[in-house]
N, C-alpha and C. Protein backbone atom coordinates (compact mmCIF):
# COMPACT_ATOMS: atom_id res chain seq x y z
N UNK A 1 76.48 159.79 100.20
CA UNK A 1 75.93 160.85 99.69
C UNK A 1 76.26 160.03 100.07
N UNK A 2 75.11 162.38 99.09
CA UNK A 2 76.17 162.71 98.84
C UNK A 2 75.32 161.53 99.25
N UNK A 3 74.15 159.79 99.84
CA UNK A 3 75.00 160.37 100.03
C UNK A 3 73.80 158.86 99.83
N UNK A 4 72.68 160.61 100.47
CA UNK A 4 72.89 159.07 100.55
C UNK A 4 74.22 158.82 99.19
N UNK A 5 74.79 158.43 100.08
CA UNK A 5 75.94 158.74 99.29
C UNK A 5 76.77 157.61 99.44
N UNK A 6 77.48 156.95 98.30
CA UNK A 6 78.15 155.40 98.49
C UNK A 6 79.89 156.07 98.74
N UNK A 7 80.41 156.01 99.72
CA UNK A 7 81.70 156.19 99.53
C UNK A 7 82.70 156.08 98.60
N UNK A 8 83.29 157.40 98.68
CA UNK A 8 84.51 157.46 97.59
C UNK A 8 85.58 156.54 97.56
N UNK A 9 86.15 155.78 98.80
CA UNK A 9 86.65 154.68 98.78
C UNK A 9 85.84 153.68 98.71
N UNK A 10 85.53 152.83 97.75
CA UNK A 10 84.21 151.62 97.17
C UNK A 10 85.29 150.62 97.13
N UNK A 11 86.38 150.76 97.99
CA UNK A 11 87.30 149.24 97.89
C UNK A 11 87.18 148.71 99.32
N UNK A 12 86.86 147.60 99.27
CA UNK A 12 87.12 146.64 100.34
C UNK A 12 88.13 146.55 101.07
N UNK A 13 88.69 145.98 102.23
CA UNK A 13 89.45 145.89 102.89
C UNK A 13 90.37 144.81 101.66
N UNK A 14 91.97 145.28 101.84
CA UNK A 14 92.75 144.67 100.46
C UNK A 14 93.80 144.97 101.00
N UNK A 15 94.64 144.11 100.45
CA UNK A 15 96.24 144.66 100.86
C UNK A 15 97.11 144.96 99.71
N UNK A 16 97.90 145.65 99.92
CA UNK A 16 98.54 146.58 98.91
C UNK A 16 100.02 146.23 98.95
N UNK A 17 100.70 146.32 98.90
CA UNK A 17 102.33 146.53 99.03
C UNK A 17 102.56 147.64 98.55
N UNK A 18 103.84 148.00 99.61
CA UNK A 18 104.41 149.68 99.62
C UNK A 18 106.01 149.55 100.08
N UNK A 19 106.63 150.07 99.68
CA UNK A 19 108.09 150.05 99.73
C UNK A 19 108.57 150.64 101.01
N UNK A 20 109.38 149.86 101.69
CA UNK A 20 109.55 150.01 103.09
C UNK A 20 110.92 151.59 103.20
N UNK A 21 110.99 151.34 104.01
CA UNK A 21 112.70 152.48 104.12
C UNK A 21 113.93 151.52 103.36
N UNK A 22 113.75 150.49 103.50
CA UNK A 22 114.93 149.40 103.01
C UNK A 22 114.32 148.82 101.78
N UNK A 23 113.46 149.01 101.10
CA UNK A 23 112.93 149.26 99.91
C UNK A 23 112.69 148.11 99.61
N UNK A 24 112.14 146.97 100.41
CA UNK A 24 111.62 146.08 100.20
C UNK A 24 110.08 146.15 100.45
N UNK A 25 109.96 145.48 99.86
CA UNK A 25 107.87 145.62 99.82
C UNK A 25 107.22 144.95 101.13
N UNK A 26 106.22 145.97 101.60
CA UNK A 26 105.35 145.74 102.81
C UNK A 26 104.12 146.18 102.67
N UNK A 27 103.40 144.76 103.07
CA UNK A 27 101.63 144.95 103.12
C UNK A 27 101.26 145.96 104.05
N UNK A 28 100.07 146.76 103.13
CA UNK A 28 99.48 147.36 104.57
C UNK A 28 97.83 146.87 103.69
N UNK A 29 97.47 147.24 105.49
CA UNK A 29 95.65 146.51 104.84
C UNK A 29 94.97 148.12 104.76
N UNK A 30 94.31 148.21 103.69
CA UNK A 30 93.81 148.93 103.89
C UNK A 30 92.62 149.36 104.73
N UNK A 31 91.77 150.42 105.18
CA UNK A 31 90.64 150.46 105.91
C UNK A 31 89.85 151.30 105.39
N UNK A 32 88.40 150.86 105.52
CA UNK A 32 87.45 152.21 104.53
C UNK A 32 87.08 152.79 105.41
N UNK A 33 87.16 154.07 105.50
CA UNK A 33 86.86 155.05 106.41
C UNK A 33 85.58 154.94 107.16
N UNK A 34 84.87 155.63 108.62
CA UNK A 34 83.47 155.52 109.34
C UNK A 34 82.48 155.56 107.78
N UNK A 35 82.80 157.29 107.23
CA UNK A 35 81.77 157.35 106.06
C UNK A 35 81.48 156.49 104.77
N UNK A 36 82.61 156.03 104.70
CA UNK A 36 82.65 154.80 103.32
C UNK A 36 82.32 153.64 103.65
N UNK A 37 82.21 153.33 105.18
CA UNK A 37 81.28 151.53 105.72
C UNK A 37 79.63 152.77 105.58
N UNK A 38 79.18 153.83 106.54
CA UNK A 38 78.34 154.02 106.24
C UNK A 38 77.31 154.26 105.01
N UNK A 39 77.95 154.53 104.56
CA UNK A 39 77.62 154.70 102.67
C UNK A 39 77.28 153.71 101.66
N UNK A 40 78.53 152.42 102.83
CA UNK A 40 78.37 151.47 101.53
C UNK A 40 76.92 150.68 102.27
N UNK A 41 76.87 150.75 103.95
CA UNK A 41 75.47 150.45 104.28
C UNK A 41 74.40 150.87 104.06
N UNK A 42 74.37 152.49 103.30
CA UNK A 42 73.01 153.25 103.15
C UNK A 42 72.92 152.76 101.78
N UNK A 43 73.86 152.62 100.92
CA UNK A 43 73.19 151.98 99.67
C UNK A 43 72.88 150.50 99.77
N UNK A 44 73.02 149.51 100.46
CA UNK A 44 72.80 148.30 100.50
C UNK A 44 71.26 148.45 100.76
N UNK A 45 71.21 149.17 102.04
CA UNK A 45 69.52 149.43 102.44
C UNK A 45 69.09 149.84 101.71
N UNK A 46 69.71 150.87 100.60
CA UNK A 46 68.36 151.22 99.52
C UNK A 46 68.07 150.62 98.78
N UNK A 47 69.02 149.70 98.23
CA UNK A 47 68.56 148.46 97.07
C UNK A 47 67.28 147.71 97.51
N UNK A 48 67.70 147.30 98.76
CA UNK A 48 66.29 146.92 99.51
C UNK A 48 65.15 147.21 99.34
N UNK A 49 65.32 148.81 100.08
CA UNK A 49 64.17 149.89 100.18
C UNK A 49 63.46 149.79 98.71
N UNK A 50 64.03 150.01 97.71
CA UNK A 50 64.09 149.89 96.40
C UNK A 50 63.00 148.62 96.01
N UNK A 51 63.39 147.82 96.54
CA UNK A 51 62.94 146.26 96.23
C UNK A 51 61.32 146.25 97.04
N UNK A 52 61.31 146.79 97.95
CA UNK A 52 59.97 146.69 98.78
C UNK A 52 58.98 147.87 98.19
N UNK A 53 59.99 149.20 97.75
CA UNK A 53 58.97 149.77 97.37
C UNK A 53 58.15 148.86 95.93
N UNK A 54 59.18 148.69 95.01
CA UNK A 54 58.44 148.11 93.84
C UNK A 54 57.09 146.94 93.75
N UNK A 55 57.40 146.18 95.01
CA UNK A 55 57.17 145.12 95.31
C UNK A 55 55.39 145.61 96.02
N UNK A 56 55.29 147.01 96.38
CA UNK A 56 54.13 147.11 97.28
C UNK A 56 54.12 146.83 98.60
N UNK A 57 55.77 146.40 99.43
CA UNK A 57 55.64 145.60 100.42
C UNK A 57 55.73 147.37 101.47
N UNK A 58 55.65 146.85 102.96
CA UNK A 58 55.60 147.76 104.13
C UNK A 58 56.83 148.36 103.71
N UNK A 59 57.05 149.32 104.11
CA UNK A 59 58.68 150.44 103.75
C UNK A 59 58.91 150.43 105.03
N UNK A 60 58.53 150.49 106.41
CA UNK A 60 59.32 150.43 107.67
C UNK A 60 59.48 151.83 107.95
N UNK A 61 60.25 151.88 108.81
CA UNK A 61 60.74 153.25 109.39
C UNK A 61 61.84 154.07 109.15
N UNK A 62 62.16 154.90 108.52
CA UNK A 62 63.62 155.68 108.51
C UNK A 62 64.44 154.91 109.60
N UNK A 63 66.00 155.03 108.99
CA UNK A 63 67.02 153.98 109.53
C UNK A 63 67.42 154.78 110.38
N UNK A 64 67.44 155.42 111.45
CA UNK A 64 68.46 156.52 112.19
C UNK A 64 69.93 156.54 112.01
N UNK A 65 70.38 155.24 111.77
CA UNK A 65 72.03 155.19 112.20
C UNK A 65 72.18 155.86 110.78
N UNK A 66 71.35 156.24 110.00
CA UNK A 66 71.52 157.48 109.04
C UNK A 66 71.98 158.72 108.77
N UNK A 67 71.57 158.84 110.56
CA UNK A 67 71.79 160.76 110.98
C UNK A 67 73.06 160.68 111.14
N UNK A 68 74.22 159.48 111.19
CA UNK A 68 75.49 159.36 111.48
C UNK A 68 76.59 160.21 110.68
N UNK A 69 76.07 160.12 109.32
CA UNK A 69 76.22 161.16 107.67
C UNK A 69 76.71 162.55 108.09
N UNK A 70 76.10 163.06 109.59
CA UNK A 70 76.51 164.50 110.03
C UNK A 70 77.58 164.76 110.67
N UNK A 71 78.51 163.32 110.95
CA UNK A 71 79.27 163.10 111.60
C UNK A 71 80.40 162.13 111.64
N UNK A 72 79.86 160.96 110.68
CA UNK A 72 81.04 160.10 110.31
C UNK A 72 82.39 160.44 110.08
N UNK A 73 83.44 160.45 110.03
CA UNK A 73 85.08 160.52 109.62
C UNK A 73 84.89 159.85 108.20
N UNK A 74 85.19 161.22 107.69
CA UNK A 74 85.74 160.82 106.39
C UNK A 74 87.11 160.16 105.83
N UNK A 75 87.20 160.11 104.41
CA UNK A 75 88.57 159.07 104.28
C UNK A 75 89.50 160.81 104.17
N UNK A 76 89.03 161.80 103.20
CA UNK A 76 89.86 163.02 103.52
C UNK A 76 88.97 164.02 104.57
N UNK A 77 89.77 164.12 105.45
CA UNK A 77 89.08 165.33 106.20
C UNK A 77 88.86 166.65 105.43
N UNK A 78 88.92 166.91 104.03
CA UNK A 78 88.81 168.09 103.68
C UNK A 78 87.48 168.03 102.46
N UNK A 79 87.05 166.78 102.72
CA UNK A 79 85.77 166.43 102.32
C UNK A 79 84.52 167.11 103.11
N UNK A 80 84.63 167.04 104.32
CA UNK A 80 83.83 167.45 104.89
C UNK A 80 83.68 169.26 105.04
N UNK A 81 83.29 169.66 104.31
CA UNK A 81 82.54 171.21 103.57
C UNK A 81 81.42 171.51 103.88
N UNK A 82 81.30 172.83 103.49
CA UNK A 82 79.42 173.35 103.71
C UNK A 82 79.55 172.92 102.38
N UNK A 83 79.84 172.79 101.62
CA UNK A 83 78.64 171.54 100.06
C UNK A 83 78.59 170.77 100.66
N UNK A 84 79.12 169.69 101.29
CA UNK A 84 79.05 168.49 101.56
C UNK A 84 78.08 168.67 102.64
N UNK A 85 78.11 169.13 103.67
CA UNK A 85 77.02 169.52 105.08
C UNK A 85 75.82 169.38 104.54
N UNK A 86 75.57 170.46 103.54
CA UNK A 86 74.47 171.07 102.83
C UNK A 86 74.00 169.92 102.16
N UNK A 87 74.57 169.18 101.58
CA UNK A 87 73.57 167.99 100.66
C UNK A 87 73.74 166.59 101.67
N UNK A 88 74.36 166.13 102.52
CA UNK A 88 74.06 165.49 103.36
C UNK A 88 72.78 165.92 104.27
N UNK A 89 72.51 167.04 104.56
CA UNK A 89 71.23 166.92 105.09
C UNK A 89 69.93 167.45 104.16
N UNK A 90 70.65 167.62 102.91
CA UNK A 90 69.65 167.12 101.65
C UNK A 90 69.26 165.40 101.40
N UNK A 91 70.31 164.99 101.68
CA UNK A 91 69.95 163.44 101.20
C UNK A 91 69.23 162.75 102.38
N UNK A 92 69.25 163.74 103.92
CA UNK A 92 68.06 163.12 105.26
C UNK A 92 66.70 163.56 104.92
N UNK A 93 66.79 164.58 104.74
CA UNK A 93 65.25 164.93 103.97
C UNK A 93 64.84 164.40 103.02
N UNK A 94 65.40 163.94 102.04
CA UNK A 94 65.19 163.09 101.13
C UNK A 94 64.73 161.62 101.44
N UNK A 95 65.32 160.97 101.67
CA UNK A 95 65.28 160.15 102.72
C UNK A 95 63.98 159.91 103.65
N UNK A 96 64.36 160.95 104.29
CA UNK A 96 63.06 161.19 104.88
C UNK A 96 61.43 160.74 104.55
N UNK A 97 61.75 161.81 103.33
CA UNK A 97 60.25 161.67 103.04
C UNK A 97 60.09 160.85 102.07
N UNK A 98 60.17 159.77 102.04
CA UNK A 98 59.96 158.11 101.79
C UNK A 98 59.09 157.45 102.51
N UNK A 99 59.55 157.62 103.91
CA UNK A 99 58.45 157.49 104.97
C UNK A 99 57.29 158.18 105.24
N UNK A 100 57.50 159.84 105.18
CA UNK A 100 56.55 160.27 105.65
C UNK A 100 55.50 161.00 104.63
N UNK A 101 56.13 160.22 103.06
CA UNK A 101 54.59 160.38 102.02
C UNK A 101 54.83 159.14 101.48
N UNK A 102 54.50 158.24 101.96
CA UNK A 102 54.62 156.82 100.99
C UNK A 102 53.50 156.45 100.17
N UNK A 103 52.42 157.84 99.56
CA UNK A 103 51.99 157.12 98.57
C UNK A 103 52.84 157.74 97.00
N UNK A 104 53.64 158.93 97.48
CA UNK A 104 54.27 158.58 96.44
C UNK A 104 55.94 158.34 96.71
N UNK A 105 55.97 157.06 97.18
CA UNK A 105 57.36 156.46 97.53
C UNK A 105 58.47 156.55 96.40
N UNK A 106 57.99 156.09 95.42
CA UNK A 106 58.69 155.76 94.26
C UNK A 106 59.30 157.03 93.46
N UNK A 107 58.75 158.27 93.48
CA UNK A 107 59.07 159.53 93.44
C UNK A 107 60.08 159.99 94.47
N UNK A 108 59.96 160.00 95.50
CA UNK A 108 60.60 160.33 96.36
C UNK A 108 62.08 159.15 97.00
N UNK A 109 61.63 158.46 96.41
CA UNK A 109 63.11 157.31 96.38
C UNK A 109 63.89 158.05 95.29
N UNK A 110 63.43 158.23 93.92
CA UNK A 110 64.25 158.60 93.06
C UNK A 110 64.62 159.85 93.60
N UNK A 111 64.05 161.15 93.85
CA UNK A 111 64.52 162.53 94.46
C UNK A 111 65.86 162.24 95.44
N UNK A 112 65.48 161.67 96.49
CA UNK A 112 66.65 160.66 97.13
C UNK A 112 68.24 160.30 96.55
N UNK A 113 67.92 159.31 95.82
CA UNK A 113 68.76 158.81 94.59
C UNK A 113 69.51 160.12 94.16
N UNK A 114 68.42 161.18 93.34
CA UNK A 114 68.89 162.19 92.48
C UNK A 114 70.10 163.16 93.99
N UNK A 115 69.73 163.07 94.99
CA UNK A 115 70.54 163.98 95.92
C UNK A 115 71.66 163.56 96.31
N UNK A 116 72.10 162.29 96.15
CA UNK A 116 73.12 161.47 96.30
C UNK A 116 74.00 161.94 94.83
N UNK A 117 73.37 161.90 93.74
CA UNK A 117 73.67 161.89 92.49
C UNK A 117 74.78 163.58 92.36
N UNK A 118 74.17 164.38 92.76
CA UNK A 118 73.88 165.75 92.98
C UNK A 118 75.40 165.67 93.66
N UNK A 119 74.98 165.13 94.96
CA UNK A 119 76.80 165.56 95.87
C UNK A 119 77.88 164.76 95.31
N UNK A 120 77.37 163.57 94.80
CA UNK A 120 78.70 162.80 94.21
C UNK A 120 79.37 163.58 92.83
N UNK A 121 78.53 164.16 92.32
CA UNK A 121 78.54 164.76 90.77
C UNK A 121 80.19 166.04 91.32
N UNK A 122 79.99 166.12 92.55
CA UNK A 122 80.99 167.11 92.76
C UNK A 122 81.92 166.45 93.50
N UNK A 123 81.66 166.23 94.48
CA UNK A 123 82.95 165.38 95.38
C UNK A 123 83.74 164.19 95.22
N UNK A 124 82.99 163.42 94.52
CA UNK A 124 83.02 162.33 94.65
C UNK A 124 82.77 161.15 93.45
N UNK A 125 83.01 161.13 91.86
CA UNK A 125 82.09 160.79 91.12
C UNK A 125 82.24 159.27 90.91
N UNK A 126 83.46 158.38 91.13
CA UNK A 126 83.54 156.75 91.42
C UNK A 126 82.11 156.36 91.63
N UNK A 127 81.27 156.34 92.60
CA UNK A 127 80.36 155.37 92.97
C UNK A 127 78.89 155.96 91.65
N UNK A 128 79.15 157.65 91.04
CA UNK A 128 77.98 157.24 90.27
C UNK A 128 77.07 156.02 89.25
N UNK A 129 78.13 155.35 88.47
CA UNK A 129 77.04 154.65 87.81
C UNK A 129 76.45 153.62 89.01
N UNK A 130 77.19 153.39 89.70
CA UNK A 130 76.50 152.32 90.85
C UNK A 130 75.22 152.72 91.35
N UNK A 131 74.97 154.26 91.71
CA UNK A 131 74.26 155.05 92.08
C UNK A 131 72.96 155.31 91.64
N UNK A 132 73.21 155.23 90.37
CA UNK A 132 72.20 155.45 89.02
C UNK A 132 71.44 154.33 88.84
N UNK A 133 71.98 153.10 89.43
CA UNK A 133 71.28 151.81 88.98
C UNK A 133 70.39 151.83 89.94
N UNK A 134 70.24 152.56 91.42
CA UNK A 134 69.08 152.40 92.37
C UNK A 134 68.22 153.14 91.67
N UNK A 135 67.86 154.12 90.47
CA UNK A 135 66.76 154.54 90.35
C UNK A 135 65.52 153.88 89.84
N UNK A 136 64.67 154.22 90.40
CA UNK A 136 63.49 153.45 89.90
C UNK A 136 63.12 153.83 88.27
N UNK A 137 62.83 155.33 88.29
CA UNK A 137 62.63 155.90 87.08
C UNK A 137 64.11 156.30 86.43
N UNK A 138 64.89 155.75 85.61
CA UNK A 138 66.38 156.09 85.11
C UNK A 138 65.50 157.59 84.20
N UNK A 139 67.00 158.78 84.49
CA UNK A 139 66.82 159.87 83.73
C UNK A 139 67.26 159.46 82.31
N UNK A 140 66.94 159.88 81.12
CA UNK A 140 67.50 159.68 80.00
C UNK A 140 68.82 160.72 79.95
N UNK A 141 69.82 160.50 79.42
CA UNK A 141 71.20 161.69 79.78
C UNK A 141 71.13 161.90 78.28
């Protein structure tokens, strides 16, 4: 997020130890999947986005390497679903229109936010409270 969505793997590159055939312990590094670097880049940009809207500053242009969300490699291939399809190109429209009504940005950042909120709530729920902290307006729960 979905998806705008922060990846379900939210761990860094780390090494682990795992028990070999001869049952001695061996590092492997781990790797965060295409969608979990993209994810963890669409939320970095929104903190941003976030920061300029509050701020009154220019908002810029929709990020394209965004539309990537339709296509990235996930960490499970069985992630990728019509839910998941379906609110990934909920969270481009969302997204979207940040840019293309920016007088009410701040509304439409949170709608944004809330669509990320929405796909993680099912697939994915690790990165919510992280998620929750980009809102401008917090929901009361």
């Amino acid at each position: 997020m979905a998806l705008f969505c922060v990846g379900c793997n939210e761990k860094k590159a780390e090494v682990k130890p795992e028990k070999s055939a001869t049952g001695e312990a061996e590092f492997k590094m781990y790797e965060m999947s295409e969608m979990a670097m993209l994810m963890e880049q669409m939320f970095s940009y929104n903190v941003h986005l976030r920061n300029r809207i509050l701020s009154g500053e220019e908002l810029g242009e929709f990020p394209e390497h965004f539309e990537k969300i339709t296509v990235a490699m996930t960490t499970d291939v069985d992630d990728r679903d019509l839910f998941f399809e379906e609110h990934a190109q909920e969270f481009l429209k969302a997204q979207k229109r940040i840019y293309t009504d920016p007088e009410n940005a701040e509304k439409n950042f949170d709608a944004m936010v809330q669509s990320c909120l929405a796909c993680h709530a099912k697939k994915c729920g690790g990165p919510i409270p992280r998620i929750k902290k980009l809102l401008i307006a917090p929901q009361s729960e």
